[in-house]
N, C-alpha and C. Protein backbone atom coordinates (compact mmCIF):
# COMPACT_ATOMS: atom_id res chain seq x y z
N UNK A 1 120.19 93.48 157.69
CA UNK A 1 120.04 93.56 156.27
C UNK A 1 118.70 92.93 155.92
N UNK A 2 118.13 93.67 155.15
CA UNK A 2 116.49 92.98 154.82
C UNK A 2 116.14 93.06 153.11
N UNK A 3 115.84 92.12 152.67
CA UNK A 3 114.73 92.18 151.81
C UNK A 3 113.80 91.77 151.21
N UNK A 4 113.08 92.02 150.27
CA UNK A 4 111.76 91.88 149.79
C UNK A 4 111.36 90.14 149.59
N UNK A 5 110.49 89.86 150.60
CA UNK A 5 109.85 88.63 149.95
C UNK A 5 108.74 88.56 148.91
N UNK A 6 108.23 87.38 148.32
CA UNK A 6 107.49 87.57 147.21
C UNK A 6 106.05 88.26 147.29
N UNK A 7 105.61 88.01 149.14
CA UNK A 7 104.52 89.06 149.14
C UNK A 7 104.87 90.16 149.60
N UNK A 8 105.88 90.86 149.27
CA UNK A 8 106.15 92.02 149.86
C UNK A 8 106.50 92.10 151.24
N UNK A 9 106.52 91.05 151.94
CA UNK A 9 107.15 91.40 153.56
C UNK A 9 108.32 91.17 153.43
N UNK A 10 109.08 91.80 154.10
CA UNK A 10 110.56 91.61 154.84
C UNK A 10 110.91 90.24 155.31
N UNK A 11 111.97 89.95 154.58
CA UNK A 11 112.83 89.34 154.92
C UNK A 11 114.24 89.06 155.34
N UNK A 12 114.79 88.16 156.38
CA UNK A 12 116.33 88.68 156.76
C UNK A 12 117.00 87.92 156.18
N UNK A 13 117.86 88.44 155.67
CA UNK A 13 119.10 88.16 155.30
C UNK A 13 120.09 87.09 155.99
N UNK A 14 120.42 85.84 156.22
CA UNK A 14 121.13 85.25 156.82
C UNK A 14 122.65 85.37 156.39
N UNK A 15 124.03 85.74 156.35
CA UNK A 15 125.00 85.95 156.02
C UNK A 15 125.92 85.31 156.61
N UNK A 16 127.18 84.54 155.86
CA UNK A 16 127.33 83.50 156.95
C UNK A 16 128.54 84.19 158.13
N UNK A 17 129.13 84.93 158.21
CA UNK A 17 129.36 85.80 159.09
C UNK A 17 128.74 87.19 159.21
N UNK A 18 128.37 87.25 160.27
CA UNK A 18 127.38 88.11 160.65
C UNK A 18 127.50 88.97 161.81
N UNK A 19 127.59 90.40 162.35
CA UNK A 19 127.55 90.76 163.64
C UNK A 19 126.05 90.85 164.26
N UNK A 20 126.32 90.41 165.62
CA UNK A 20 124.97 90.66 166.33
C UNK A 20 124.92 91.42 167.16
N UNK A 21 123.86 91.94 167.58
CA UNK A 21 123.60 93.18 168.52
C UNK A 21 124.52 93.07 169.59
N UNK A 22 124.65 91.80 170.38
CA UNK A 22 125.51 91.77 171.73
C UNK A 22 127.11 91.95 171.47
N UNK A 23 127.45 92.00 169.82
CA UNK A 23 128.73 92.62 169.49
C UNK A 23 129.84 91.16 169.30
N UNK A 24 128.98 90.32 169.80
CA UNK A 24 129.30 89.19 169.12
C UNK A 24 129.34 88.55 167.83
N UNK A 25 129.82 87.72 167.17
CA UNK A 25 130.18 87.40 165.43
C UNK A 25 129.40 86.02 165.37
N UNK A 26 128.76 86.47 164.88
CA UNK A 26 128.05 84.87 164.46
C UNK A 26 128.95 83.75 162.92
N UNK A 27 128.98 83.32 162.99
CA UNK A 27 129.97 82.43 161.89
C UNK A 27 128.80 81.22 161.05
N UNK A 28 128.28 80.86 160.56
CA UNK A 28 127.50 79.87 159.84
C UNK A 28 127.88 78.88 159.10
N UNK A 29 128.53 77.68 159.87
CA UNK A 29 128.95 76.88 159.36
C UNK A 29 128.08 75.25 158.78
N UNK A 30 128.87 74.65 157.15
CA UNK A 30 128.52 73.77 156.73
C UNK A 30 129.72 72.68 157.71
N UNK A 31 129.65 71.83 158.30
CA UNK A 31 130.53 71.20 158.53
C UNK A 31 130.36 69.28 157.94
N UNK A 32 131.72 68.92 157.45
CA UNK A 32 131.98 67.60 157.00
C UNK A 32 132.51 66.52 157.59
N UNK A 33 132.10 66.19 158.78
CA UNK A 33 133.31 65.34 159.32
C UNK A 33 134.00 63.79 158.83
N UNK A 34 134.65 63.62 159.31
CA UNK A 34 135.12 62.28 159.23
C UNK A 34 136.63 62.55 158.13
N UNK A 35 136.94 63.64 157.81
CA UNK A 35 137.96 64.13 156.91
C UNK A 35 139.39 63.89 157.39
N UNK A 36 140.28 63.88 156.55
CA UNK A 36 141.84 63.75 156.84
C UNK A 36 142.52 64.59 157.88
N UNK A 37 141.99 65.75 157.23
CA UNK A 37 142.71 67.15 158.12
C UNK A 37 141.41 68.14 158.45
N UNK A 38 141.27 68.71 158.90
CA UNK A 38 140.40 70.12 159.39
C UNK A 38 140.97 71.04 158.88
N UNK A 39 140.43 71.48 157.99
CA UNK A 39 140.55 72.65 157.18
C UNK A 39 139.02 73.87 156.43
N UNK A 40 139.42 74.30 156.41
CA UNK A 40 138.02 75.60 156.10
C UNK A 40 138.39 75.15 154.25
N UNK A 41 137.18 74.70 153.39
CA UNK A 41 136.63 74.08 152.25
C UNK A 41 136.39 75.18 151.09
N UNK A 42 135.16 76.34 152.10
CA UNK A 42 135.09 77.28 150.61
C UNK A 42 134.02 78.25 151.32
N UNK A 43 133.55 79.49 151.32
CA UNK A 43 132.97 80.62 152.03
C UNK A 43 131.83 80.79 150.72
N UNK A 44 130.69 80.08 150.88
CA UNK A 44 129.49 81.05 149.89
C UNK A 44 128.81 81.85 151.07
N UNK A 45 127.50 82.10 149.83
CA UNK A 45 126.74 83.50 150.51
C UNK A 45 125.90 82.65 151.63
N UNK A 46 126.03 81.46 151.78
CA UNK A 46 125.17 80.57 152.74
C UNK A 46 125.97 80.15 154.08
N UNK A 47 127.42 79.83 154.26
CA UNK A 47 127.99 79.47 155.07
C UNK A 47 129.36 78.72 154.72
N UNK A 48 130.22 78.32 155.98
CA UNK A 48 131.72 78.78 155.57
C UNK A 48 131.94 77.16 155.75
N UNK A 49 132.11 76.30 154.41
CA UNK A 49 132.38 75.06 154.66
C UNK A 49 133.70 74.79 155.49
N UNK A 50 133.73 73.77 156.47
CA UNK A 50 134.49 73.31 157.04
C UNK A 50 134.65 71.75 157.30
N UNK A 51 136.01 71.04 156.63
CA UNK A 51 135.73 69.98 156.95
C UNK A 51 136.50 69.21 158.37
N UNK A 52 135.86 68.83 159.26
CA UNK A 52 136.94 68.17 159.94
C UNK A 52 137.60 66.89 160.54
N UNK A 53 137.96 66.43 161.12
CA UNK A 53 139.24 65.09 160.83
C UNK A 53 138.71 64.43 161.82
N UNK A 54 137.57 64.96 162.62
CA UNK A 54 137.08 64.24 163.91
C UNK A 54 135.68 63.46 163.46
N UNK A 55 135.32 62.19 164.11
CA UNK A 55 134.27 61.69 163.71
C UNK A 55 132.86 62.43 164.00
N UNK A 56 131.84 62.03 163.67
CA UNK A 56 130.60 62.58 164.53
C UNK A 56 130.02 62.08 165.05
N UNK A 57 130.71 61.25 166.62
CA UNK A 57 130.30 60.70 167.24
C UNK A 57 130.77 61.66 168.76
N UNK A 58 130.11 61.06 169.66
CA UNK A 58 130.26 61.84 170.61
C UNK A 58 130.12 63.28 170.95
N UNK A 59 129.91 63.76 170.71
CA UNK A 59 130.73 65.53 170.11
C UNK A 59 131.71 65.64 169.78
N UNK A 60 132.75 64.52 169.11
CA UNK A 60 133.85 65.16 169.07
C UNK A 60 134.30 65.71 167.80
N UNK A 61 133.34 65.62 166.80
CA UNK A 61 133.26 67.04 165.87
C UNK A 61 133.00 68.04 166.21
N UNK A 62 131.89 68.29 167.18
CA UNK A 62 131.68 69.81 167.42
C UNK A 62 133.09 70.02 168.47
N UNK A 63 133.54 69.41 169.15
CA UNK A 63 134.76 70.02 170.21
C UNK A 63 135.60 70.55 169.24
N UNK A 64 135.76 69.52 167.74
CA UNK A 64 137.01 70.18 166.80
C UNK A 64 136.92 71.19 166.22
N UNK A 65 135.49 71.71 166.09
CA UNK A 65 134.63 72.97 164.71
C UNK A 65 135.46 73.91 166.53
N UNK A 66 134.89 73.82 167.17
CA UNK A 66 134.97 74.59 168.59
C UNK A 66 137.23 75.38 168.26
N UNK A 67 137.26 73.85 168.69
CA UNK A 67 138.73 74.12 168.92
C UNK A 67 138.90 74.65 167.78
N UNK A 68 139.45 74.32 166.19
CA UNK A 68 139.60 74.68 164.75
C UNK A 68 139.48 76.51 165.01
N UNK A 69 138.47 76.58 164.89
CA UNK A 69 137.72 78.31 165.27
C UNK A 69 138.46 79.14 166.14
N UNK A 70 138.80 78.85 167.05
CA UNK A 70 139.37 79.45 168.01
C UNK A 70 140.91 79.28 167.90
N UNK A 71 141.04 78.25 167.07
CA UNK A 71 142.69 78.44 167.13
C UNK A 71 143.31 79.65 165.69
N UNK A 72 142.41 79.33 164.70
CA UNK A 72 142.68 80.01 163.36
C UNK A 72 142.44 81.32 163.92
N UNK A 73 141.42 81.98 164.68
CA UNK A 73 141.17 83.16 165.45
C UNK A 73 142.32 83.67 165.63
N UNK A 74 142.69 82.72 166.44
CA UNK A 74 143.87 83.31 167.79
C UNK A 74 143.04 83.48 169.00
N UNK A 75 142.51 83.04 169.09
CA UNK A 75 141.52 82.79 170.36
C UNK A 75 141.30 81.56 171.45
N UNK A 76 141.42 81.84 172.18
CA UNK A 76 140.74 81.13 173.32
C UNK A 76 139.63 80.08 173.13
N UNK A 77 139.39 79.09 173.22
CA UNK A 77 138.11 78.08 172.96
C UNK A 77 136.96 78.51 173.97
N UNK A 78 136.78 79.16 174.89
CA UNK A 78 136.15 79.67 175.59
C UNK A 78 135.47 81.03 175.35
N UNK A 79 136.11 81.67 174.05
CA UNK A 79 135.82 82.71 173.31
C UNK A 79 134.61 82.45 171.95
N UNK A 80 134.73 80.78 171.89
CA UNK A 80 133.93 80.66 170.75
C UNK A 80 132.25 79.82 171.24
N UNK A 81 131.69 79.46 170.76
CA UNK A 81 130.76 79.04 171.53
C UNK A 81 129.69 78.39 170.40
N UNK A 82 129.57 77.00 170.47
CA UNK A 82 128.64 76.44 169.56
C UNK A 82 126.82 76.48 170.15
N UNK A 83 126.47 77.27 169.32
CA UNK A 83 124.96 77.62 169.82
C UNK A 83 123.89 76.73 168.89
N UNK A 84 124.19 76.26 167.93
CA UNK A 84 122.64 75.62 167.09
C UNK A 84 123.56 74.92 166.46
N UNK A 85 123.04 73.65 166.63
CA UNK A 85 123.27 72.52 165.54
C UNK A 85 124.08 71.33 166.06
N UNK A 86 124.18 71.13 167.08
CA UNK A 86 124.88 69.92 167.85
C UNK A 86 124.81 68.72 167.13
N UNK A 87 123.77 68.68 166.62
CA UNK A 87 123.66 67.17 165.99
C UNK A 87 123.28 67.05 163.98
N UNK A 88 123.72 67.94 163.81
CA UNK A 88 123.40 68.83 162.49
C UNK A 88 124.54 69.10 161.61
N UNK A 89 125.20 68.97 160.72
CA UNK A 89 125.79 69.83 159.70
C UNK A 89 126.13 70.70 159.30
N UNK A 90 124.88 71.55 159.85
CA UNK A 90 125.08 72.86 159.61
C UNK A 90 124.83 73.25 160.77
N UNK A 91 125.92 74.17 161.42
CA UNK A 91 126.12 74.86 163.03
C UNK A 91 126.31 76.08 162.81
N UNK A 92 125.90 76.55 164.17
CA UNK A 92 125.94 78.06 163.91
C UNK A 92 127.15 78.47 165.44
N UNK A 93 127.87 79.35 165.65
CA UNK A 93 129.32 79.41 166.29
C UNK A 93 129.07 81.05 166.73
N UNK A 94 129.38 81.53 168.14
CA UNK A 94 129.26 82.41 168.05
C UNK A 94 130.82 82.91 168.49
N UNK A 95 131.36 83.85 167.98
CA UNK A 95 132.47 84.54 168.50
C UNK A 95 133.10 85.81 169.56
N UNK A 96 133.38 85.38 170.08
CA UNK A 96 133.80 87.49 171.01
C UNK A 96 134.97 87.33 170.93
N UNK A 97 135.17 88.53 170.63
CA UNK A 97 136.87 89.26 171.15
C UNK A 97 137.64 89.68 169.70
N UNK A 98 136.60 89.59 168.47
CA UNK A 98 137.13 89.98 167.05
C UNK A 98 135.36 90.65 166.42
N UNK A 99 136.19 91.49 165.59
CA UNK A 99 134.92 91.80 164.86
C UNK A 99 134.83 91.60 163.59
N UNK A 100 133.92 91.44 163.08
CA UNK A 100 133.61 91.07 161.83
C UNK A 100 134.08 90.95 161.11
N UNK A 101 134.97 92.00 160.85
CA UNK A 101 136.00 92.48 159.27
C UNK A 101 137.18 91.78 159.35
N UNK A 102 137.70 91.33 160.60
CA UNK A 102 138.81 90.48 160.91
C UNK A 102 138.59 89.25 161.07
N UNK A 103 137.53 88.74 161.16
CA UNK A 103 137.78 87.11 161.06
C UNK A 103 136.99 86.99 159.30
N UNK A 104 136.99 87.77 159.00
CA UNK A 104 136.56 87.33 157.34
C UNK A 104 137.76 87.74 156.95
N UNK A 105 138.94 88.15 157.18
CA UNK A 105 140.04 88.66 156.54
C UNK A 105 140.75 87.23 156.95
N UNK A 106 140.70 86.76 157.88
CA UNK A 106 141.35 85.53 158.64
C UNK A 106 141.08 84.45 157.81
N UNK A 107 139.82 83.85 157.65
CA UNK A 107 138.95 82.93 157.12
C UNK A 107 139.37 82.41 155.85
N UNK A 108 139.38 84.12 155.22
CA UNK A 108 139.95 84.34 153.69
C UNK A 108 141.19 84.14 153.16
N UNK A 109 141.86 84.40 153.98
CA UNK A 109 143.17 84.28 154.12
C UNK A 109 143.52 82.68 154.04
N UNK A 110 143.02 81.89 155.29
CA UNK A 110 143.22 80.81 155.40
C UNK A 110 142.64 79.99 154.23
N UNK A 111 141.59 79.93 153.54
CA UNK A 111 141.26 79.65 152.44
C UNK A 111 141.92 80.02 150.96
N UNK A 112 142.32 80.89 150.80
CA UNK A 112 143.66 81.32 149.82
C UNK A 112 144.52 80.57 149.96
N UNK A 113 145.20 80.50 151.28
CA UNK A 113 146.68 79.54 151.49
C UNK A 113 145.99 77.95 151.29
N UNK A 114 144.83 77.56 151.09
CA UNK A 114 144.65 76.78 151.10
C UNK A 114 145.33 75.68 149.46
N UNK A 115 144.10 77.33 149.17
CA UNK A 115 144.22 76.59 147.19
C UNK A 115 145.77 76.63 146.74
């Protein structure tokens, strides 16, 4: 998806679920740790807040964004894969074995039952 920057070049679109060429799902997450429970927060056009119950020490926030993902999936933790942002807030997650239209139906879902 592309469009117009202010000098006229192309620009991409970042979306916070996204498919990528290798057919993999990219996911764009805000993450909050140090929270009560792990739960998915709210889906803008920037990325899919998530807060979770693990500190951010060690990795053991990113093991929970990891695990969290893959369990709401129905997936395997070995299916999901944290690629950018280890030490960051904002992470980026890649997915196989679902496509696009189904883990935003999932996501959505789980965020509905939330409110």
């Amino acid at each position: 998806m592309l469009s117009i920057g202010r000098m006229g070049q192309a620009a991409r679109v970042v979306l916070p679920i996204q498919l990528r060429p290798d057919g993999r799902v990219q996911l764009r997450l805000h993450v909050k740790p140090g929270a009560r429970q792990t739960q998915i927060t709210d889906m803008t056009e920037n990325a899919i807040g998530l807060q979770v119950a693990a500190p951010p020490r060690e990795g053991a926030a990113n093991e929970e964004v990891v695990r969290w993902v893959a369990s709401i999936l129905g997936l395997r933790p070995r299916q999901v894969e944290l690629v950018a942002g280890l030490k960051s807030r904002d992470k980026t997650v890649l997915v196989e074995g679902l496509d696009e239209v189904a883990i935003r139906a999932t996501l959505q879902t789980e965020l509905d039952n939330k409110l």
